[in-house]
Protein backbone atom coordinates (compact mmCIF):
# COMPACT_ATOMS: atom_id res chain seq x y z
CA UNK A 1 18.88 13.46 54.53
CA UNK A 2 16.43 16.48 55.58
CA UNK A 3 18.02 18.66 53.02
CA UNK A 4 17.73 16.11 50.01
CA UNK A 5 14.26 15.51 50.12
CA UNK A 6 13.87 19.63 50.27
CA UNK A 7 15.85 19.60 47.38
CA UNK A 8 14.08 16.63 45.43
CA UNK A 9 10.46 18.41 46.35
CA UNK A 10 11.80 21.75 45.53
CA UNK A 11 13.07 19.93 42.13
CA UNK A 12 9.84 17.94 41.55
CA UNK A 13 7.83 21.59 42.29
CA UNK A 14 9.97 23.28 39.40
CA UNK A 15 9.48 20.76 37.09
CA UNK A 16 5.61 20.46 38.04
CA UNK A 17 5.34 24.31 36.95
CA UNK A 18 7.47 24.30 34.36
CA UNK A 19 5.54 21.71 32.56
CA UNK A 20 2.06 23.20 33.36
CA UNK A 21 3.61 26.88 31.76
CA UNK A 22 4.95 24.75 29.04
CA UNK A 23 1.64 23.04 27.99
CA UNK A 24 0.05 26.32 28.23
CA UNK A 25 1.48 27.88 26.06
CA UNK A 26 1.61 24.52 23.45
CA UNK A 27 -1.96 24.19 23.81
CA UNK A 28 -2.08 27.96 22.13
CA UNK A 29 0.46 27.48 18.78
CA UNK A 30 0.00 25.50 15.55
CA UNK A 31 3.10 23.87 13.75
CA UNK A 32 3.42 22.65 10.55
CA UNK A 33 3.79 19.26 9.62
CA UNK A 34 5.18 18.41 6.59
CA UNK A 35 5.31 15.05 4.88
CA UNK A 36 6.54 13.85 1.22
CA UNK A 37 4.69 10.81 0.25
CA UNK A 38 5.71 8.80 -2.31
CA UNK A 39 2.93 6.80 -4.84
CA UNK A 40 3.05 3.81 -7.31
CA UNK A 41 1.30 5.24 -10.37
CA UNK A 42 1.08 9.03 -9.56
CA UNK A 43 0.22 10.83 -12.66
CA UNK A 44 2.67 13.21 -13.64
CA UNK A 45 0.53 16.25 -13.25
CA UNK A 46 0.54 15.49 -9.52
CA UNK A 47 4.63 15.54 -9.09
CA UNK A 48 4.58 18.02 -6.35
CA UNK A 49 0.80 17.98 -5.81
CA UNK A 50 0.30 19.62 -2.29
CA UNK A 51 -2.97 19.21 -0.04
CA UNK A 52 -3.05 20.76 3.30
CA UNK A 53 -5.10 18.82 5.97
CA UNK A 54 -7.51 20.59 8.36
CA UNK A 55 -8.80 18.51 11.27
CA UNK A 56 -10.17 17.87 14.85
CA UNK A 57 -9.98 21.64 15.73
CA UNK A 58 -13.12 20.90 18.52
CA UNK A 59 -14.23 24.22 18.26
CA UNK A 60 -10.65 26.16 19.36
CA UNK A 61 -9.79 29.47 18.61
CA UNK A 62 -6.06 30.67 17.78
CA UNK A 63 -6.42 34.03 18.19
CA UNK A 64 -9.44 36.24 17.23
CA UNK A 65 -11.37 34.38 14.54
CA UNK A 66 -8.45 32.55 14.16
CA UNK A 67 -5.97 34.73 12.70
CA UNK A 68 -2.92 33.30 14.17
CA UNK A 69 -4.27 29.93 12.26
CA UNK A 70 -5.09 32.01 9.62
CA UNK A 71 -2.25 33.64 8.75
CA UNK A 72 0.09 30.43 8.88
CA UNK A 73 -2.45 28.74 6.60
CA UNK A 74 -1.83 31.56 4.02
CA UNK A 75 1.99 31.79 4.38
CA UNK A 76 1.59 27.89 2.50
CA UNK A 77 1.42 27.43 -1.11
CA UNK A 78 -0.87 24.71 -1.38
CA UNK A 79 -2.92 22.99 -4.16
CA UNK A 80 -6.62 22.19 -1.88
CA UNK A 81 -7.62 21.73 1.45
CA UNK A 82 -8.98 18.47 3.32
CA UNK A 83 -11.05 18.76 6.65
CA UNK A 84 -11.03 15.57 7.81
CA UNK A 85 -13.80 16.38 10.89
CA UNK A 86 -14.67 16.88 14.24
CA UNK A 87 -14.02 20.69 13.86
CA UNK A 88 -17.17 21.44 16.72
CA UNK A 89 -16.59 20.65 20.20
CA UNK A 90 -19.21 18.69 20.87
CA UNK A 91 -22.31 16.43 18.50
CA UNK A 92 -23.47 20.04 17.98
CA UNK A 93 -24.24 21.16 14.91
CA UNK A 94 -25.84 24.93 14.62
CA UNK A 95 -24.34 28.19 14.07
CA UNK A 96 -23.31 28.93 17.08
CA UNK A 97 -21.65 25.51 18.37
CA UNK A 98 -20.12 25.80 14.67
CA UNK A 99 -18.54 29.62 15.16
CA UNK A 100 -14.67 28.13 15.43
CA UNK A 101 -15.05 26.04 12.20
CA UNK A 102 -16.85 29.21 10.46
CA UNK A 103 -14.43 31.56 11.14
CA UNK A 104 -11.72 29.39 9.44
CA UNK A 105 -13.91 28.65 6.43
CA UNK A 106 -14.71 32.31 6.02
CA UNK A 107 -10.94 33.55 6.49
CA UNK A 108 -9.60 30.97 3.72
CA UNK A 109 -10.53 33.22 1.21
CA UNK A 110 -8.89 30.98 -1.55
CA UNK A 111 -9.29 30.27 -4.82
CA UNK A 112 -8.25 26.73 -4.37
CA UNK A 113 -10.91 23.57 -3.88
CA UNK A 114 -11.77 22.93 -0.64
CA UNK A 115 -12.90 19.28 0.59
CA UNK A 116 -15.03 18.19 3.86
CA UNK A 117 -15.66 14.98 5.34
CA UNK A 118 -17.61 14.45 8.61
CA UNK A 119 -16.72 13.65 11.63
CA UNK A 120 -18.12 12.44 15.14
CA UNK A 121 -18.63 15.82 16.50
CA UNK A 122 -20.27 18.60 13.67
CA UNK A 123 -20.98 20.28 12.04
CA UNK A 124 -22.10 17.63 10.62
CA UNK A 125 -22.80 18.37 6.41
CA UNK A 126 -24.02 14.80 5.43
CA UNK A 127 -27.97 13.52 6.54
CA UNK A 128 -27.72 10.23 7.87
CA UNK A 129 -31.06 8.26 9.06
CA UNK A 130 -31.12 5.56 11.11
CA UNK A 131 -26.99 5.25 11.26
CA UNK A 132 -26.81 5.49 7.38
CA UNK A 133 -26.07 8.48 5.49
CA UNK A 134 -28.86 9.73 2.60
CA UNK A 135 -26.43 11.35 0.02
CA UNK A 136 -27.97 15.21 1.11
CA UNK A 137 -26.67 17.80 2.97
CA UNK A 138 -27.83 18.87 6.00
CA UNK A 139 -29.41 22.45 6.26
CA UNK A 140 -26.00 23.57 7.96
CA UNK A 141 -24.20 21.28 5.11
CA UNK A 142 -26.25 23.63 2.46
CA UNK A 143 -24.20 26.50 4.57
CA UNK A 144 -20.70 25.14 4.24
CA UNK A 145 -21.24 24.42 0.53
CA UNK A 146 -22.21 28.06 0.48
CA UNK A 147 -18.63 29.16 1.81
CA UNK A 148 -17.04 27.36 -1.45
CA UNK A 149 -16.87 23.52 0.29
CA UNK A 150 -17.16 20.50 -1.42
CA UNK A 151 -18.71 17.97 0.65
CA UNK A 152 -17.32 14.60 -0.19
CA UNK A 153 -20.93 12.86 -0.16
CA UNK A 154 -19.20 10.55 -3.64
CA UNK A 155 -16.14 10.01 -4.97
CA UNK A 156 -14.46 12.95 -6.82
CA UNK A 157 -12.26 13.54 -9.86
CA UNK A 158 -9.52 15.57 -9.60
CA UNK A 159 -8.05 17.00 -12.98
CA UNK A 160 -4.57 17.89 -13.97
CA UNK A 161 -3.39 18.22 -17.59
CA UNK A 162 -5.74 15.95 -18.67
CA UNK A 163 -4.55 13.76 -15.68
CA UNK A 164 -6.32 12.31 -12.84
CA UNK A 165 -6.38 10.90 -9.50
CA UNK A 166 -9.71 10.76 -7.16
CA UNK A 167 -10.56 11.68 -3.17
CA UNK A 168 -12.81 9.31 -2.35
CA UNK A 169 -15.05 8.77 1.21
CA UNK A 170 -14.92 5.70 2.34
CA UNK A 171 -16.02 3.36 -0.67
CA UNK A 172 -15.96 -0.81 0.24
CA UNK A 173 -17.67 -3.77 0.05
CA UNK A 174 -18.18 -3.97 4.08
CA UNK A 175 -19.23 -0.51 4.46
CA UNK A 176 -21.99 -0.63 1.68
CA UNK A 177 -23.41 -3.77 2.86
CA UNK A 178 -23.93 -2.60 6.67
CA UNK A 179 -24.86 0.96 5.80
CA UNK A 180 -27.18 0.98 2.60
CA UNK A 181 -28.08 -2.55 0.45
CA UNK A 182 -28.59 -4.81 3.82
CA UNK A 183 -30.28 -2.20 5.43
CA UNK A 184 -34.22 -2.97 6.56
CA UNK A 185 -37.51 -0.56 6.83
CA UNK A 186 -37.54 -1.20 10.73
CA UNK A 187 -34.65 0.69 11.13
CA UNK A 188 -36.01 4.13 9.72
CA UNK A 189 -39.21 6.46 10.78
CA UNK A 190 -40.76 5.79 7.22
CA UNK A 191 -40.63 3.45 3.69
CA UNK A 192 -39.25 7.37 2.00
CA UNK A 193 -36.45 7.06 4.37
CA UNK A 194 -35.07 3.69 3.52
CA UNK A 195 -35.46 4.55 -0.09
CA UNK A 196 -33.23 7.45 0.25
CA UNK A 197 -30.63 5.51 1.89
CA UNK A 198 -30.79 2.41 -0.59
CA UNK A 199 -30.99 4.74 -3.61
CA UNK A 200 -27.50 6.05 -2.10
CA UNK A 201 -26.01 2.87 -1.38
CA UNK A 202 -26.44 1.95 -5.22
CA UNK A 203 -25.05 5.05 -6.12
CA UNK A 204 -22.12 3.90 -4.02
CA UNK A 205 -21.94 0.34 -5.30
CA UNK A 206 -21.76 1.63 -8.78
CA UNK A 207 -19.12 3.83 -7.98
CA UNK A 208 -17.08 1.13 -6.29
CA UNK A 209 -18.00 -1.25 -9.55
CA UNK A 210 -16.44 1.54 -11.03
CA UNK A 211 -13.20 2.61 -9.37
CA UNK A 212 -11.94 -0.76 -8.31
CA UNK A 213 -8.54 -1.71 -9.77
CA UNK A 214 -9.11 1.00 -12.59
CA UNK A 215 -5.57 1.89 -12.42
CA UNK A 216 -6.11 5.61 -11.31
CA UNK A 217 -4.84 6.73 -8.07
CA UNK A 218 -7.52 7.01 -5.41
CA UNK A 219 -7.00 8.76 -1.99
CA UNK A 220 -9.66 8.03 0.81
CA UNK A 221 -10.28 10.56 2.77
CA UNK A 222 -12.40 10.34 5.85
CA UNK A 223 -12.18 11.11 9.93
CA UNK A 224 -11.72 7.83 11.20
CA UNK A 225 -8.31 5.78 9.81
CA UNK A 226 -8.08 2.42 8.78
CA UNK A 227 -7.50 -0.75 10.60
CA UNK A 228 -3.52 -1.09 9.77
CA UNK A 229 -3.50 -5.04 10.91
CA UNK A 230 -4.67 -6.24 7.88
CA UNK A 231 -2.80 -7.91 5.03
CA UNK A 232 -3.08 -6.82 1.30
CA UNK A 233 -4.55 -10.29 0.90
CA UNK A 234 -7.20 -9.98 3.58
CA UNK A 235 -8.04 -6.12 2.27
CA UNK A 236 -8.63 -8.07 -0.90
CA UNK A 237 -10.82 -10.93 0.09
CA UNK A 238 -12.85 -7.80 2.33
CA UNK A 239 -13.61 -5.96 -0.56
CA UNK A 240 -11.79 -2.84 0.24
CA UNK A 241 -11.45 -0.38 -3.00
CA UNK A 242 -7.40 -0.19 -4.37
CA UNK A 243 -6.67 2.54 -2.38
CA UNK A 244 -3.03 4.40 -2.76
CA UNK A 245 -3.03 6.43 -0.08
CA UNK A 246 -5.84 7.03 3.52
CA UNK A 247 -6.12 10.22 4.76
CA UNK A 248 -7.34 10.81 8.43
CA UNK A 249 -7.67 12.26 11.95
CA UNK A 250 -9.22 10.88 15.01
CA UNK A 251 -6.57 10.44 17.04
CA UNK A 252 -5.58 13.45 18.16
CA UNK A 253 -1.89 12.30 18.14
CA UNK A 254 -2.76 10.28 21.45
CA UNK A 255 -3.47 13.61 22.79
CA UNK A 256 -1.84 13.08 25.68
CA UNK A 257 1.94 11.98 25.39
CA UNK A 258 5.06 11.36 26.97
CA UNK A 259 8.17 13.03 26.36
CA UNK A 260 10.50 10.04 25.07
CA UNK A 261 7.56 7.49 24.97
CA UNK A 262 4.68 8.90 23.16
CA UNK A 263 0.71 8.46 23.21
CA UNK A 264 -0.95 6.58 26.31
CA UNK A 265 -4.08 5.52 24.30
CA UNK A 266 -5.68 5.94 20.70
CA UNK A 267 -9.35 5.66 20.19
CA UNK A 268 -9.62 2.32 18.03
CA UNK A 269 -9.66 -1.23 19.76
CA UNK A 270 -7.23 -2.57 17.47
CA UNK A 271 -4.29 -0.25 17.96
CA UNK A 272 -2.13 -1.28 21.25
CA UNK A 273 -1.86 -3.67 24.04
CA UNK A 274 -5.86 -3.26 25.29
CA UNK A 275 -8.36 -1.45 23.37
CA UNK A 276 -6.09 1.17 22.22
CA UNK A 277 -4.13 1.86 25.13
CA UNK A 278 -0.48 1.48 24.90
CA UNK A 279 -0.77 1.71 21.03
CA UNK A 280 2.13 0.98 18.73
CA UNK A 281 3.48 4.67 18.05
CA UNK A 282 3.83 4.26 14.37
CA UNK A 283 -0.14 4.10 14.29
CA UNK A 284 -0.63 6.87 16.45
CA UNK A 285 -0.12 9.42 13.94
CA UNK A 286 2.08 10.50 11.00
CA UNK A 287 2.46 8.27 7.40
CA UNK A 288 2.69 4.43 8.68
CA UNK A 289 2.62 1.80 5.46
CA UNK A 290 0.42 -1.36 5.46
CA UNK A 291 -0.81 -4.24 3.19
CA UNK A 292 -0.44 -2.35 -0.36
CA UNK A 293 -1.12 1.00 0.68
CA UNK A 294 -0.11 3.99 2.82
CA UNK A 295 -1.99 6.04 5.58
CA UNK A 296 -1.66 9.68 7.15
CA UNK A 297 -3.01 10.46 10.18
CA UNK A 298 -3.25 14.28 11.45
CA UNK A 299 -2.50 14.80 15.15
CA UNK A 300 -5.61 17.90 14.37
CA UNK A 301 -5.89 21.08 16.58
CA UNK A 302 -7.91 20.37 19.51
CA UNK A 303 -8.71 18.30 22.22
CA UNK A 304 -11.85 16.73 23.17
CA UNK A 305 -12.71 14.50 26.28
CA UNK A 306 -15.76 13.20 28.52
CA UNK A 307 -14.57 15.38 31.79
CA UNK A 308 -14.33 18.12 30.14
CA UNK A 309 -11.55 20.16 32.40
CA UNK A 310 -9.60 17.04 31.31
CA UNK A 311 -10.07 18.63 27.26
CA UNK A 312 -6.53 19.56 26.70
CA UNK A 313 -3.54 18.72 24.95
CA UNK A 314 -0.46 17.53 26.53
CA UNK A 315 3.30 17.68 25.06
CA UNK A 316 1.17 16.92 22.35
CA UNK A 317 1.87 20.41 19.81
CA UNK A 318 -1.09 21.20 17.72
CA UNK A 319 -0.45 20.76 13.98
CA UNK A 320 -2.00 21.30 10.35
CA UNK A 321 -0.33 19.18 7.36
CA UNK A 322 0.84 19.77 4.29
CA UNK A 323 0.80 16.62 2.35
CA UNK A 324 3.47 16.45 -0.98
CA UNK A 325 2.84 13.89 -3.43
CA UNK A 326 5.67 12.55 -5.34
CA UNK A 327 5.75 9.60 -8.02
CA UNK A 328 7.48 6.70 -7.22
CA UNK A 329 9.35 6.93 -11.28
């Protein structure tokens, strides 16, 4: 009986270090994953059309200025680039909290567009005042616009052949009426302030008046994914814009995960048995499908996390995506 339980701790021990050498070393390497997604109504310019997703790299380094991340990026044949935020550590937003994400926006070196949304850790590119964004960059914004980003602050057109099909920021009914045209003074230092935001929420409105069930193919891209428990009916009747496809981050792919089970929790209160813990897997990360659209969400680079020896990744492989539209004729 003596000898088994040596045996069992010795065993336990073994599997204790191999799993701590293991995670090590994931925590270091970037995969690629690759997903075809098929859309109703894809122009066919955009057969093929490939977009490689940057996001949540929390200010981590693969090698020195990333070159490891560097040179996979550049061994893809891609059409543009999404960051889809939280590439700083921390709220941060200078140079120097920003030196990860700069490295990899100076070592693109591509002629192809690049795209940048914000997340909830910087650098953050868009101004927002009183919990509503003003439609400017930021002074560090100014910078990454500088390096050859487009900052998604509205909707944009992209152009094939004379084809199109838009990346949009997040463009509905809800979010204009929180952010920008129910907005008060009290909520801002000054009356210029308020302005600025309401002048942008119009600009927004108009847009939506615009886009909504205009029969073009329009791609959301922002940090944070959508609720996936809501009918096409009730996405409707919300005043969400006809989106084809959400693209997103967040989640970090749980970030922490069991081999055979999956992710233990997911940042969004609707995902999982309480508050996001124990989350259906399918929302966790990947392409899931819901009302009459579909949704990708990066598992990102990084790791964040409020004790911060606790900021790591585990059996949880860091990732990039390459995206592969395809038309559903």
């Amino acid at each position: 009986m003596k000898k088994k339980r040596f045996i069992v701790l010795w065993v336990m021990l073994f599997l204790l270090a191999a799993g701590i050498i293991y995670n090590i070393y994931d925590n270091g390497r970037v995969v690629i994953a690759e997903q075809d997604i098929t859309l109703d109504g894809l122009p066919e310019a955009f057969e093929g059309y490939r977009i490689l997703q940057i996001s949540d790299l929390h200010g981590k380094y693969f090698g020195k200025d990333q070159s490891r991340l560097l040179a996979l990026i550049h061994s893809l044949d891609y059409d543009c680039v999404l960051f889809t935020g939280d590439m700083n550590k921390y709220a941060e937003s200078d140079e120097t909290s920003s030196g990860a994400a700069f490295a990899l926006l100076d070592g693109l070196g591509s002629d192809k567009p690049v795209y940048w949304v914000d997340g909830n850790t910087g650098p953050f590119a868009v101004e927002n005042l009183g919990g509503s964004c003003t439609g400017e960059l930021t002074p560090i914004g100014k910078e990454i616009e500088e390096k050859g980003v487009q900052v998604l602050l509205e909707p944009v057109e992209i152009e094939r052949n004379g084809q199109r099909i838009w990346f949009v920021p997040p463009l509905d009914k809800p979010e204009i009426s929180m952010n920008y045209s129910d907005v008060t003074e009290d909520r801002f230092e000054n009356r210029e302030q308020c302005e600025k935001v309401l002048a942008y929420g119009e600009r927004m409105q108009d847009w939506y008046e615009e886009l909504n069930h205009n029969g073009d193919v329009k791609i959301r891209v922002n940090h944070y994914p959508m609720q996936v428990n809501l009918s096409a009916e009730e996405m409707e009747s919300l005043g969400y814009l006809d989106y084809s496809l959400s693209i997103a981050g967040h989640y970090h792919g749980g970030q922490w995960r069991i081999p055979f089970y999956g992710a233990l929790y997911i940042p969004s209160p609707t995902a999982g048995l309480h508050n996001g813990y124990f989350p259906n897997q399918k929302e966790v990360k990947g392409l899931m499908r819901f009302g009459a659209m579909q949704q990708y969400v990066s598992a990102g680079l990084g790791a964040s996390a409020n004790i911060p020896f606790l900021g790591f990744r585990l059996f949880d492989t860091p990732e990039i995506n390459l995206l592969i539209l395809h038309g559903a004729g």
